[in-house]
PDB file of N, CA and C in Angstrom:
ATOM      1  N   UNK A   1      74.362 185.200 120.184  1.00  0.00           N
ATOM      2  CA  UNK A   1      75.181 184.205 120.857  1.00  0.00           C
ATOM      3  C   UNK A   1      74.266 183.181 121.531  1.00  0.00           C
ATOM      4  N   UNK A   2      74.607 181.613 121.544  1.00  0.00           N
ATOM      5  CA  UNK A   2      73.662 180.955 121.563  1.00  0.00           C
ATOM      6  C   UNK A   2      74.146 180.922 123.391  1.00  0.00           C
ATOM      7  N   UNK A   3      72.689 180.202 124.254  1.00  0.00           N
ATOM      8  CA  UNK A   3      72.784 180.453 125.908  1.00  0.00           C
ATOM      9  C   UNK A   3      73.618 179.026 125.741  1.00  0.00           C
ATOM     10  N   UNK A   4      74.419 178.458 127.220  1.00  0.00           N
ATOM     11  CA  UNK A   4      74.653 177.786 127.468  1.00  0.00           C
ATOM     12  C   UNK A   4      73.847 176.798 127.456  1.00  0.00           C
ATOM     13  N   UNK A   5      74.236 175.397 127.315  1.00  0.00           N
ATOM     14  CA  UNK A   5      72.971 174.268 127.061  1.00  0.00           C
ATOM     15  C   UNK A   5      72.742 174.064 128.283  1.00  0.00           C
ATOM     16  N   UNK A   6      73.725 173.851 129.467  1.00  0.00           N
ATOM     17  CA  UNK A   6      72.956 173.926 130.816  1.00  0.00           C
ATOM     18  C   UNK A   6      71.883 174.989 131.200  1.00  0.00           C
ATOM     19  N   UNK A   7      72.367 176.396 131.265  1.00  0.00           N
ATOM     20  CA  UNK A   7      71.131 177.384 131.325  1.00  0.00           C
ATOM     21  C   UNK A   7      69.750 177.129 130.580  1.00  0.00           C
ATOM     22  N   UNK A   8      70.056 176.733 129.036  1.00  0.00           N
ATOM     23  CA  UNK A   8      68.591 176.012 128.581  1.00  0.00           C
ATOM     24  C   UNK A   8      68.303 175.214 129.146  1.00  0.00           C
ATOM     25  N   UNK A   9      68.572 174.536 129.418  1.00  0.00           N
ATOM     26  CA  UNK A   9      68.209 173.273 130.345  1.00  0.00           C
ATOM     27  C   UNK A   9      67.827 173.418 131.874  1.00  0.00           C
ATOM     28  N   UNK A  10      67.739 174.590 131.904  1.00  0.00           N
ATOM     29  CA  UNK A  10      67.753 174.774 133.384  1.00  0.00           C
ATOM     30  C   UNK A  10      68.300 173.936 134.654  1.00  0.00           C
ATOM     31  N   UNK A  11      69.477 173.719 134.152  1.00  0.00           N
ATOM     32  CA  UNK A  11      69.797 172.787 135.297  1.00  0.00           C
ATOM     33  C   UNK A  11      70.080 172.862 136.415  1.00  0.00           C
ATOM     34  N   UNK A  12      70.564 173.946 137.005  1.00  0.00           N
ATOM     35  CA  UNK A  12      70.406 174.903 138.141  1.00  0.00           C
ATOM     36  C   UNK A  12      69.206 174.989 138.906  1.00  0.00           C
ATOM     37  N   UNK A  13      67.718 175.150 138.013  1.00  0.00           N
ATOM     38  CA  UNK A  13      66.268 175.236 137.911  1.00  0.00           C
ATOM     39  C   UNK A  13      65.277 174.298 139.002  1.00  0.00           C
ATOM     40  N   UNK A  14      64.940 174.439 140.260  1.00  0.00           N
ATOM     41  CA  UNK A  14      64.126 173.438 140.596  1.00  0.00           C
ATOM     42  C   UNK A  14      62.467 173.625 139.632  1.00  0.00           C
ATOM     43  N   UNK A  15      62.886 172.724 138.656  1.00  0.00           N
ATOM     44  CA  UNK A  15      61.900 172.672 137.559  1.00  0.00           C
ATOM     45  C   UNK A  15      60.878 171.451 137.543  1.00  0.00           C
ATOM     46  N   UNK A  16      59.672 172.057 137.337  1.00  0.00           N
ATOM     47  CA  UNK A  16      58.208 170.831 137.294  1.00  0.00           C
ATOM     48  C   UNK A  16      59.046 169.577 136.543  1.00  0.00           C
ATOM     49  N   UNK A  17      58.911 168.213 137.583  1.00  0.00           N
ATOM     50  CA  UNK A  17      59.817 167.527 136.420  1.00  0.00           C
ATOM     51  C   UNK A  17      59.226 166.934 135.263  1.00  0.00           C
ATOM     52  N   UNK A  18      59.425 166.650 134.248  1.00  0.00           N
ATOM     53  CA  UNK A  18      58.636 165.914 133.001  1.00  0.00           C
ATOM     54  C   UNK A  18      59.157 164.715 133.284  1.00  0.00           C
ATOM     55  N   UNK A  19      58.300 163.579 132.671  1.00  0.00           N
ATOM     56  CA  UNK A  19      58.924 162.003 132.579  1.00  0.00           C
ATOM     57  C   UNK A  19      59.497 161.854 131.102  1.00  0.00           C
ATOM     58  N   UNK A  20      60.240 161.202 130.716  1.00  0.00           N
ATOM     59  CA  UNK A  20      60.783 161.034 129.385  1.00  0.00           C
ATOM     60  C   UNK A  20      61.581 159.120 129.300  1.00  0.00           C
ATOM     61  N   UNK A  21      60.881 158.792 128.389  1.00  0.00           N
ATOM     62  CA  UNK A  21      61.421 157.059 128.426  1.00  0.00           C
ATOM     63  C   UNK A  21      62.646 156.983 127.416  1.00  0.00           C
ATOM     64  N   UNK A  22      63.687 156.042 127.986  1.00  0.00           N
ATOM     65  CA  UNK A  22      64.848 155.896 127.162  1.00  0.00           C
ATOM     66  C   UNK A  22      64.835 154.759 126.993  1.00  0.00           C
ATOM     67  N   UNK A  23      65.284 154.091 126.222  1.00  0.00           N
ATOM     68  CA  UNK A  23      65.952 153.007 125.910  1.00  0.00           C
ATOM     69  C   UNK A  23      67.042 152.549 126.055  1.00  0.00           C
ATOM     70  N   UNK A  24      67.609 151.294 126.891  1.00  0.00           N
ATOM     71  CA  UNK A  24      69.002 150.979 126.540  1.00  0.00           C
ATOM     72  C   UNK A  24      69.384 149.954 126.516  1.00  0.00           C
ATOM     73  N   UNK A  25      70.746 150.046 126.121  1.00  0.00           N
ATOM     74  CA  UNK A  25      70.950 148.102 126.070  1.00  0.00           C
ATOM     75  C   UNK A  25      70.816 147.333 127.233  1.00  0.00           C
ATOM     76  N   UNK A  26      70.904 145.939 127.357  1.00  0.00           N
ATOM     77  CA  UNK A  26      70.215 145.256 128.211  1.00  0.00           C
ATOM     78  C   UNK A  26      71.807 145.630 129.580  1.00  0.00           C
ATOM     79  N   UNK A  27      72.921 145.465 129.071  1.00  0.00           N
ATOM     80  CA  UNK A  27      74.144 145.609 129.647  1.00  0.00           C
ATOM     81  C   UNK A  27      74.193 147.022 130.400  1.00  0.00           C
ATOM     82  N   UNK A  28      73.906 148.093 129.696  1.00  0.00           N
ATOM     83  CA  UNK A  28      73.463 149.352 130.911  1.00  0.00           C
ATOM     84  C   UNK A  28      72.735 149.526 132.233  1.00  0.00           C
ATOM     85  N   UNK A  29      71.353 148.754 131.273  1.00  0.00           N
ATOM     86  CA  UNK A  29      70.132 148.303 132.672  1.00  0.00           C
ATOM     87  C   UNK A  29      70.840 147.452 133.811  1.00  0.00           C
ATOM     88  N   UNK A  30      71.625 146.688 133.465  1.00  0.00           N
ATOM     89  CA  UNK A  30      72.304 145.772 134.364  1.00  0.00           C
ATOM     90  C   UNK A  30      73.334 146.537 135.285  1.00  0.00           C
ATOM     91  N   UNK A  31      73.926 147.408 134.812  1.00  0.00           N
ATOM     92  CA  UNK A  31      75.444 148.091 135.131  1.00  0.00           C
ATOM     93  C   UNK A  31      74.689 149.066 135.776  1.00  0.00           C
ATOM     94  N   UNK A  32      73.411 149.792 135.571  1.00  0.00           N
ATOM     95  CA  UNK A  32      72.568 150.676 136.848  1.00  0.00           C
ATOM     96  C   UNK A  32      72.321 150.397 137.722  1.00  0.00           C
ATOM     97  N   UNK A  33      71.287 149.063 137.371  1.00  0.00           N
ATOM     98  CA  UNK A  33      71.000 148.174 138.506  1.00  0.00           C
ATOM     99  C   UNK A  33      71.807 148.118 139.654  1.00  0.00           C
ATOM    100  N   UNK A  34      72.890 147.479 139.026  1.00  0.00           N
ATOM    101  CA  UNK A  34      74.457 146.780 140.432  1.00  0.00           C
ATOM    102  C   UNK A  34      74.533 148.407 140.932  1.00  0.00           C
ATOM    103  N   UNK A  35      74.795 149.615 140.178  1.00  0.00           N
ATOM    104  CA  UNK A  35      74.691 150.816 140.925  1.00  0.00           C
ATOM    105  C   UNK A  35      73.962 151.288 141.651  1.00  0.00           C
ATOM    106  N   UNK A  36      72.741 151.002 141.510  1.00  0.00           N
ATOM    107  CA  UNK A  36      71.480 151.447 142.940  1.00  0.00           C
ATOM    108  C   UNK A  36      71.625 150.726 143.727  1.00  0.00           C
ATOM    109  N   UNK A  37      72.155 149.404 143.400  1.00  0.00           N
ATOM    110  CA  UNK A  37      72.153 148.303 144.725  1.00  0.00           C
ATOM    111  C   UNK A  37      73.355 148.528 145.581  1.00  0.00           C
ATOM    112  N   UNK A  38      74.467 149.296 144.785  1.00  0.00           N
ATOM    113  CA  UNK A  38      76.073 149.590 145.308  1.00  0.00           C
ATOM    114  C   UNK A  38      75.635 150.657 146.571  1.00  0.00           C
ATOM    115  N   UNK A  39      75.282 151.602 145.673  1.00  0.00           N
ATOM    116  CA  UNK A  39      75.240 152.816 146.205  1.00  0.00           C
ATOM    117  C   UNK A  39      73.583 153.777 147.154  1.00  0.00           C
ATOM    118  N   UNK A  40      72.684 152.949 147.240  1.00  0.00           N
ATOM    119  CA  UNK A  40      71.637 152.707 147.373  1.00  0.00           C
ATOM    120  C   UNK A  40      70.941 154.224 146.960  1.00  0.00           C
ATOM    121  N   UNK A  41      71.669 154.657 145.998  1.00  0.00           N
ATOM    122  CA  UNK A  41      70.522 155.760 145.206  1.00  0.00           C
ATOM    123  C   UNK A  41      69.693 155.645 144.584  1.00  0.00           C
ATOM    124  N   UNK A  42      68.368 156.272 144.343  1.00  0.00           N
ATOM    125  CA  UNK A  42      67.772 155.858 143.017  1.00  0.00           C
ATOM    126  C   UNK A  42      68.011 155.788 141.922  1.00  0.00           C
ATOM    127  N   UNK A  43      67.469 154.982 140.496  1.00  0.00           N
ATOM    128  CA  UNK A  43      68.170 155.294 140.025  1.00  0.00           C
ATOM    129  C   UNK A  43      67.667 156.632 138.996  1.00  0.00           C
ATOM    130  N   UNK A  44      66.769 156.877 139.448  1.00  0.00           N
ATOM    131  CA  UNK A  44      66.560 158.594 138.333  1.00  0.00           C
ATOM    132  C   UNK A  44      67.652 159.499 139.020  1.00  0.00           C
ATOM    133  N   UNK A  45      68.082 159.480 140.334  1.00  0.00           N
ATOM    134  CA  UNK A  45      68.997 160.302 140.297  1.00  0.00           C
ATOM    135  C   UNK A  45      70.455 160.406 139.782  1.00  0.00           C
ATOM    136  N   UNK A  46      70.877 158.933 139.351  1.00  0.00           N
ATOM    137  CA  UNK A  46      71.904 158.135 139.053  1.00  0.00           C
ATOM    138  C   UNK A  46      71.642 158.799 137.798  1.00  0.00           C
ATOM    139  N   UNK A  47      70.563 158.851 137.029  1.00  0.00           N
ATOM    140  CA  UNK A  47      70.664 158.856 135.828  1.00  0.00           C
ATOM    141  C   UNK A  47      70.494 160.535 135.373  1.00  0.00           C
ATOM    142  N   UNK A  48      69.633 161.492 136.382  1.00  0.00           N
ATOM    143  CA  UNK A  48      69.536 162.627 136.173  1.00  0.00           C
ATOM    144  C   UNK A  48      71.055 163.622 136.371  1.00  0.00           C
ATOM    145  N   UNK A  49      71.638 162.816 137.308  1.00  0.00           N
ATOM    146  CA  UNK A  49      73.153 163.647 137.726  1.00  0.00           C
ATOM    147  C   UNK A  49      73.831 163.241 136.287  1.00  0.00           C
ATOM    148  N   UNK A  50      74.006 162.379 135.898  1.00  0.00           N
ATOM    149  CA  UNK A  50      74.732 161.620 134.410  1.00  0.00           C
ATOM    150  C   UNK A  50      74.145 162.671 133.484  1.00  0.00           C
ATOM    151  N   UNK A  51      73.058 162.860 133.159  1.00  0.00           N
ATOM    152  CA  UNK A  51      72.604 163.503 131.896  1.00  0.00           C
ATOM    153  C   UNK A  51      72.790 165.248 132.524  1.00  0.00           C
ATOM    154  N   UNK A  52      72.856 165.794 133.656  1.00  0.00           N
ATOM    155  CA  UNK A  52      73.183 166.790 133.746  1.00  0.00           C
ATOM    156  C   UNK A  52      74.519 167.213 133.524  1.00  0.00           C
ATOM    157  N   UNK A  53      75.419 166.121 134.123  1.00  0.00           N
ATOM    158  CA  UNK A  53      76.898 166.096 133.800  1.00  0.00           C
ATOM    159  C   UNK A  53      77.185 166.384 132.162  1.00  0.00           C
ATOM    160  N   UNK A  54      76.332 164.902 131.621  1.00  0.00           N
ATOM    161  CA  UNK A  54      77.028 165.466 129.870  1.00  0.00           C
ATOM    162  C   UNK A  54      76.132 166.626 129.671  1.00  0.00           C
ATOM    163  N   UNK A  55      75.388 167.151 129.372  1.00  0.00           N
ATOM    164  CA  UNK A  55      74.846 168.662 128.942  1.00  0.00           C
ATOM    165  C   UNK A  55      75.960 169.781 129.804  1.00  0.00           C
ATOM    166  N   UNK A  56      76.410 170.045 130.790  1.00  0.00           N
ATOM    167  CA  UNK A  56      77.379 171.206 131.603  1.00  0.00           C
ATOM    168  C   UNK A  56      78.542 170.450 130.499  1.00  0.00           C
ATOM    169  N   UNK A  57      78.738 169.591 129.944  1.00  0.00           N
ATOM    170  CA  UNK A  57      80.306 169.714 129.456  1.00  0.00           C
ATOM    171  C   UNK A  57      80.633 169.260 128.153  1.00  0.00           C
ATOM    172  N   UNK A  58      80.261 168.175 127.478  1.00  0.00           N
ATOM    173  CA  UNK A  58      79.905 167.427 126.442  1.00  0.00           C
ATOM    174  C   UNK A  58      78.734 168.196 125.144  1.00  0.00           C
ATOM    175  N   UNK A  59      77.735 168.245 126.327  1.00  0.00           N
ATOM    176  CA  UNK A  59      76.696 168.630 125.529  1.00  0.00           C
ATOM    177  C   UNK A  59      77.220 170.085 124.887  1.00  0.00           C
ATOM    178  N   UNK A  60      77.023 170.978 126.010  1.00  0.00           N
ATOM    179  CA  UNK A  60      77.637 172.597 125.380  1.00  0.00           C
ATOM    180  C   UNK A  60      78.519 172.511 124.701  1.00  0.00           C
ATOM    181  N   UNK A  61      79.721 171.374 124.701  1.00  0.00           N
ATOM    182  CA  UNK A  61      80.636 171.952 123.498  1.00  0.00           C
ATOM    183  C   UNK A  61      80.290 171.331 122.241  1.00  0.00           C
ATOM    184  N   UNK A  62      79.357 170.154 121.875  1.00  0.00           N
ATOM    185  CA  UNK A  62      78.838 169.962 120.825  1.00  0.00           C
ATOM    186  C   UNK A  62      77.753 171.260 120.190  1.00  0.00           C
ATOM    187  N   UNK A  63      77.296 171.555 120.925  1.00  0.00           N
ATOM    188  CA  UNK A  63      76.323 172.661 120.634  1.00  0.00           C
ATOM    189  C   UNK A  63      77.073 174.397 119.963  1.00  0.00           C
ATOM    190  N   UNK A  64      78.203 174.119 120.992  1.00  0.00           N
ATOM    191  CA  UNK A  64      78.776 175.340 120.429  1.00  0.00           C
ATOM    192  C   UNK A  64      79.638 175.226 119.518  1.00  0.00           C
ATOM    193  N   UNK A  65      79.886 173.787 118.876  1.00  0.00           N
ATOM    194  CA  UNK A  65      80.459 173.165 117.835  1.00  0.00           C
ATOM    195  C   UNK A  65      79.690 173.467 116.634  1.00  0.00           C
ATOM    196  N   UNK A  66      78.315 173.025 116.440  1.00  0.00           N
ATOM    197  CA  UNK A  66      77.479 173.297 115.708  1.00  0.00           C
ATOM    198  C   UNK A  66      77.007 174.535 115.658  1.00  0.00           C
ATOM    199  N   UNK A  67      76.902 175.787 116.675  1.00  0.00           N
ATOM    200  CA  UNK A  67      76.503 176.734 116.128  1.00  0.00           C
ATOM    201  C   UNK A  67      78.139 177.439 115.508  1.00  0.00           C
ATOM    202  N   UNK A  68      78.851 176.843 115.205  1.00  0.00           N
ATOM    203  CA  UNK A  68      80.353 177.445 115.034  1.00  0.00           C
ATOM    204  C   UNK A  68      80.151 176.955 113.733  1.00  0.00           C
ATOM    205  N   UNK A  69      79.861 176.055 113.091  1.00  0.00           N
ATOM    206  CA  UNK A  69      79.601 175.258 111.610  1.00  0.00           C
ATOM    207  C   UNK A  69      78.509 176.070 111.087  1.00  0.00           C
ATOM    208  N   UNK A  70      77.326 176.108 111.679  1.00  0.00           N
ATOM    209  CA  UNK A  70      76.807 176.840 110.867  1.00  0.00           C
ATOM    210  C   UNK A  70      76.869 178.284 110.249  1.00  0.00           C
ATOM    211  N   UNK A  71      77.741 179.413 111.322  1.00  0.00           N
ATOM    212  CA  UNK A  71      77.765 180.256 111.320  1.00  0.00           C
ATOM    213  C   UNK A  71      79.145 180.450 110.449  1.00  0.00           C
ATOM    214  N   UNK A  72      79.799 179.176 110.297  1.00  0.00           N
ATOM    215  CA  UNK A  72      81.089 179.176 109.196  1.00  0.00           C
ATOM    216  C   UNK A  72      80.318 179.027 107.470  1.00  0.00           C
ATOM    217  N   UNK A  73      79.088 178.265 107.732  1.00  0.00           N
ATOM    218  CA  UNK A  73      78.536 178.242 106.333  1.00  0.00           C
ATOM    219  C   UNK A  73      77.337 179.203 105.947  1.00  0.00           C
ATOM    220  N   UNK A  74      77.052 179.774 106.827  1.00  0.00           N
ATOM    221  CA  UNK A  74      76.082 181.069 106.183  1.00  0.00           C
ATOM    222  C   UNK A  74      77.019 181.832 106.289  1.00  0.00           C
ATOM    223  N   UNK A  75      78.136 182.600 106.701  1.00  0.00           N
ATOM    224  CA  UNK A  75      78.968 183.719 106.229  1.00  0.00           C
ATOM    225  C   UNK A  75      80.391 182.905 105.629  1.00  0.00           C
ATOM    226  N   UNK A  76      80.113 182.140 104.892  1.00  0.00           N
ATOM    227  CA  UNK A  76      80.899 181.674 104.333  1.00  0.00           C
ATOM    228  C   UNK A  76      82.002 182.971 103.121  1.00  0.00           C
ATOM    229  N   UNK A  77      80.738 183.489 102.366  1.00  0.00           N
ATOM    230  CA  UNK A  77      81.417 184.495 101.277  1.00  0.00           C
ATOM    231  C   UNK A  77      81.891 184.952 101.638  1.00  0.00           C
ATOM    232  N   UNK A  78      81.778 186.054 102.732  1.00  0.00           N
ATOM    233  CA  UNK A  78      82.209 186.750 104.052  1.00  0.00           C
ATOM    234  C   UNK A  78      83.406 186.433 104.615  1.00  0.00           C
ATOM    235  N   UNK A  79      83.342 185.676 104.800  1.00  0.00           N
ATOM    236  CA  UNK A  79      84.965 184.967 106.053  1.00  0.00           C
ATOM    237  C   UNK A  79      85.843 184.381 104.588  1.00  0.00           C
ATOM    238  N   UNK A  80      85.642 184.049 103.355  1.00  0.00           N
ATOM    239  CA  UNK A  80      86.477 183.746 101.966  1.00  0.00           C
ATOM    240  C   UNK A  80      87.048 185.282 101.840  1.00  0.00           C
ATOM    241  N   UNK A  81      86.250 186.783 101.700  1.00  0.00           N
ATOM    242  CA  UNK A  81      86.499 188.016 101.456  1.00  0.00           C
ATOM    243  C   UNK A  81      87.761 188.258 102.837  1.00  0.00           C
ATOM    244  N   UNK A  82      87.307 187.922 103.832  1.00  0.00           N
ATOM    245  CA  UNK A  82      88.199 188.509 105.057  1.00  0.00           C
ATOM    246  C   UNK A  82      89.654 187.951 105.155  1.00  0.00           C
ATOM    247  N   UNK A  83      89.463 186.621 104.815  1.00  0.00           N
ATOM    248  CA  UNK A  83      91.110 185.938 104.729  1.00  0.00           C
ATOM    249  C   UNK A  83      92.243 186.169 104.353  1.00  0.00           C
ATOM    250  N   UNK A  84      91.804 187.610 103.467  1.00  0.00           N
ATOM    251  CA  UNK A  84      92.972 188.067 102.364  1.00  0.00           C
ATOM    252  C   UNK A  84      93.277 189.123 102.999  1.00  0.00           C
ATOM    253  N   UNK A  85      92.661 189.653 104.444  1.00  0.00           N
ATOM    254  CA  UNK A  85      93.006 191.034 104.324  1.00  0.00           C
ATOM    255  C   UNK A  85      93.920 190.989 105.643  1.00  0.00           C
TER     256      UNK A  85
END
């Protein structure tokens, strides 16, 4: 059974942080911006609470989407044999 993508992620975890560069459209950078200036947070935290949010809810159910597909196509013969019974 695959772990939760938050638990991989340790998001719970006060973890060594890594840096990682994103890219985005020029209209995001802008729409953060007005948000650190709104709300006077930084914005890695603006952006670390966001990416923790989609992984706890979004992320895990894509993940457990995909391990549900794959595990439909390697026991595929298997689950064709079981349908009948």
């Amino acid at each position: 059974m695959p772990r939760r993508v938050d638990k991989v992620a340790g998001l719970g975890a006060k973890a060594r942080p890594v840096q990682i560069n994103v890219r985005v459209p020029k209209e995001v950078h802008e729409a953060l911006r007005v948000l650190v200036a709104a709300t006077g947070q930084p914005a890695n935290e603006i952006v670390l609470s966001a990416l923790r949010n989609y992984l706890a809810t979004d992320g895990h159910r894509a993940a457990v989407r995909s391990f549900a597909e794959q595990a439909m196509k390697q026991y595929a013969v298997a689950l064709d044999k079981l349908k009948d019974l």
